[in-house]
Protein backbone atom coordinates (compact mmCIF):
# COMPACT_ATOMS: atom_id res chain seq x y z
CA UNK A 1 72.42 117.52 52.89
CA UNK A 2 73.31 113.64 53.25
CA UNK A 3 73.32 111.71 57.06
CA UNK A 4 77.06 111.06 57.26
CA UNK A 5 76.13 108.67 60.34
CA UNK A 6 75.36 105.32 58.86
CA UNK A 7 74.52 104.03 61.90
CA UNK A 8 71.15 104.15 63.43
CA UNK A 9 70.13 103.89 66.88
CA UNK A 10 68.97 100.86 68.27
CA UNK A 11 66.45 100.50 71.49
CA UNK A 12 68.91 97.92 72.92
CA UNK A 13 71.68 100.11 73.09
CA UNK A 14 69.92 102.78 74.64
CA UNK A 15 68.59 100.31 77.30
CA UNK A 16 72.42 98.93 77.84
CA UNK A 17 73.56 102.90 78.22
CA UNK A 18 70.68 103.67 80.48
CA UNK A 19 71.88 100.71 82.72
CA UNK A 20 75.61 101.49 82.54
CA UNK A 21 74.60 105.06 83.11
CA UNK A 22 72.92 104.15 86.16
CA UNK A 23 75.32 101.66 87.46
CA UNK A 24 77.79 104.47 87.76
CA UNK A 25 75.78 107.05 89.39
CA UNK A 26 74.81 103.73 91.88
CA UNK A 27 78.62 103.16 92.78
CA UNK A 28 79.26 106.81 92.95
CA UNK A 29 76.35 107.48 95.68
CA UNK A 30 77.21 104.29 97.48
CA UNK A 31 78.42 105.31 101.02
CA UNK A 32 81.51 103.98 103.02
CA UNK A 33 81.68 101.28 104.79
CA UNK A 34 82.21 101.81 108.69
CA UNK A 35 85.88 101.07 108.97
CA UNK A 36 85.29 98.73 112.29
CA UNK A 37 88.14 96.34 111.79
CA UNK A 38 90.73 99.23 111.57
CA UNK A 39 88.78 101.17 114.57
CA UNK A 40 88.95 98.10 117.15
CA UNK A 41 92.87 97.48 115.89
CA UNK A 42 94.08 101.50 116.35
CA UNK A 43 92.12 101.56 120.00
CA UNK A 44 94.03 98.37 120.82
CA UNK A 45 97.65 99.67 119.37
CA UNK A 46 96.39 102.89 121.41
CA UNK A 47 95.81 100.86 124.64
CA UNK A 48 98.57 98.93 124.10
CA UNK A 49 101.00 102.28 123.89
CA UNK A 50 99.00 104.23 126.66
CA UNK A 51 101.22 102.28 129.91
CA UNK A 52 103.58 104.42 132.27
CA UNK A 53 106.93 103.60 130.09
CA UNK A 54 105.45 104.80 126.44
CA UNK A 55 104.06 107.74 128.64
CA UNK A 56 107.40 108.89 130.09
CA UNK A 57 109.37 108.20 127.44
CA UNK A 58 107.18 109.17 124.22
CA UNK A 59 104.71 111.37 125.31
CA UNK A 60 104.18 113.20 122.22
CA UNK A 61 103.68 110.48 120.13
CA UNK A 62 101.38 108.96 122.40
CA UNK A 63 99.34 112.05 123.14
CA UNK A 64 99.14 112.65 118.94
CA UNK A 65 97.96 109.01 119.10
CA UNK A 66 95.36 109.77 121.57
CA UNK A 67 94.27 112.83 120.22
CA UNK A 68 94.14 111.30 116.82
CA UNK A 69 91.54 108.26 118.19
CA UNK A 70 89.73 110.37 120.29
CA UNK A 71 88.99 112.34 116.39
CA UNK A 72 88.27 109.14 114.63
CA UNK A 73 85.64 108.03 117.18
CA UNK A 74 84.01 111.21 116.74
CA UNK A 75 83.92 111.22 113.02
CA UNK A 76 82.59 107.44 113.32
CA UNK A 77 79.76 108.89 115.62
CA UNK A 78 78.81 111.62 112.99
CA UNK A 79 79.09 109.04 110.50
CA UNK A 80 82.09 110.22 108.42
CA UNK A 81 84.02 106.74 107.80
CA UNK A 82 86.69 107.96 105.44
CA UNK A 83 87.77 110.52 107.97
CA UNK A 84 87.46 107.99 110.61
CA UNK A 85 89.38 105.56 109.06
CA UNK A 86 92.46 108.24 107.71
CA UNK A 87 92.31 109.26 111.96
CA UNK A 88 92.51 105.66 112.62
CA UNK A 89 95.48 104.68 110.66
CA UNK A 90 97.07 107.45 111.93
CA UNK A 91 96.11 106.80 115.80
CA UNK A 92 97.91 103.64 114.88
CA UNK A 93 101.22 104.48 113.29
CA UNK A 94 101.52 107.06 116.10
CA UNK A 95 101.07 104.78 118.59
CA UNK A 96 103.45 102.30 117.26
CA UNK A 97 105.68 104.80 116.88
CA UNK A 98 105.42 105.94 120.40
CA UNK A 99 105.73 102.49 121.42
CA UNK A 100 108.80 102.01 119.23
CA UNK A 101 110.52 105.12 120.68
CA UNK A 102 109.56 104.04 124.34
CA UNK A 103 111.67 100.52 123.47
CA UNK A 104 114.22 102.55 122.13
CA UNK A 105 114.71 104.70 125.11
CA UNK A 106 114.07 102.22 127.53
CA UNK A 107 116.99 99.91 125.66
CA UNK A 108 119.58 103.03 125.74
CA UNK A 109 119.02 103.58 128.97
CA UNK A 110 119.88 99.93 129.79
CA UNK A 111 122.80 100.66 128.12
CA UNK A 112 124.39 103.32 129.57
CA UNK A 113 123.71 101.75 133.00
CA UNK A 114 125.82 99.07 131.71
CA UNK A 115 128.49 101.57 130.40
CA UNK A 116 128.48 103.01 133.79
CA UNK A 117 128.60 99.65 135.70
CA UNK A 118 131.63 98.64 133.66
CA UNK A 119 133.17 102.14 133.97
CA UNK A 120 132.88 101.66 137.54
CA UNK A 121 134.41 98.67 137.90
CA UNK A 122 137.48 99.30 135.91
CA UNK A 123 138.05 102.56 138.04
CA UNK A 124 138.01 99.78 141.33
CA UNK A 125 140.39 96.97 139.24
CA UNK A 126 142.68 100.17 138.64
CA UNK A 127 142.81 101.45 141.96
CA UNK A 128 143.00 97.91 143.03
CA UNK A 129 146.26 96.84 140.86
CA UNK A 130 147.74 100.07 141.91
């Protein structure tokens, strides 16, 4: 029976697979990077949220925030950055969103005090006119 492969193997392609070969099992074993930048900005949108108003007027988002930090310092201490930095993110969407939702309230309740102030006063121009 006849080689159908016409092609031998040369040494230098074996070296170049051996190195691409190990390159790849290199960058799969490589381990995360502590996620520090997004860490120090989710404790500050945290902090930032965590005041009186955010707390009376979005306390579930702000407790989910907290919650959510107080699990991505953890998994930083035991090392596990992605899960640290997915807990992070969240912290901070959470705690924009409870500071979002504290604005919200805050401004609608500004509003109706208006509504009532200006209902008020056209009940005293009508009872004055009468």
């Amino acid at each position: 029976m006849k080689n159908i492969c016409r092609f031998k193997s040369h040494p230098m392609m074996h070296t170049t697979g051996t190195i691409v070969a190990a390159a790849i099992f290199m960058a799969g074993c490589a381990s995360p990077v502590p996620p520090l930048e997004q860490m120090a900005v989710s404790r500050a949108a945290v902090g930032s949220a965590n005041n009186a108003e955010d707390n009376e007027f979005a306390p579930l988002q702000l407790k989910s925030a907290m919650e959510k930090m107080a699990g991505a310092e953890r998994a930083m201490t035991d090392k596990n950055y992605v899960l640290a930095r997915q807990l992070a993110e969240q912290a901070q969407v959470d705690a924009q969103l409870a500071t979002a939702t504290a604005r919200s309230a805050k401004a609608q309740k500004a509003a109706d005090a208006i509504q009532e102030d200006s209902r008020v006063l056209r009940t005293e121009i009508d009872r004055k006119t009468k």
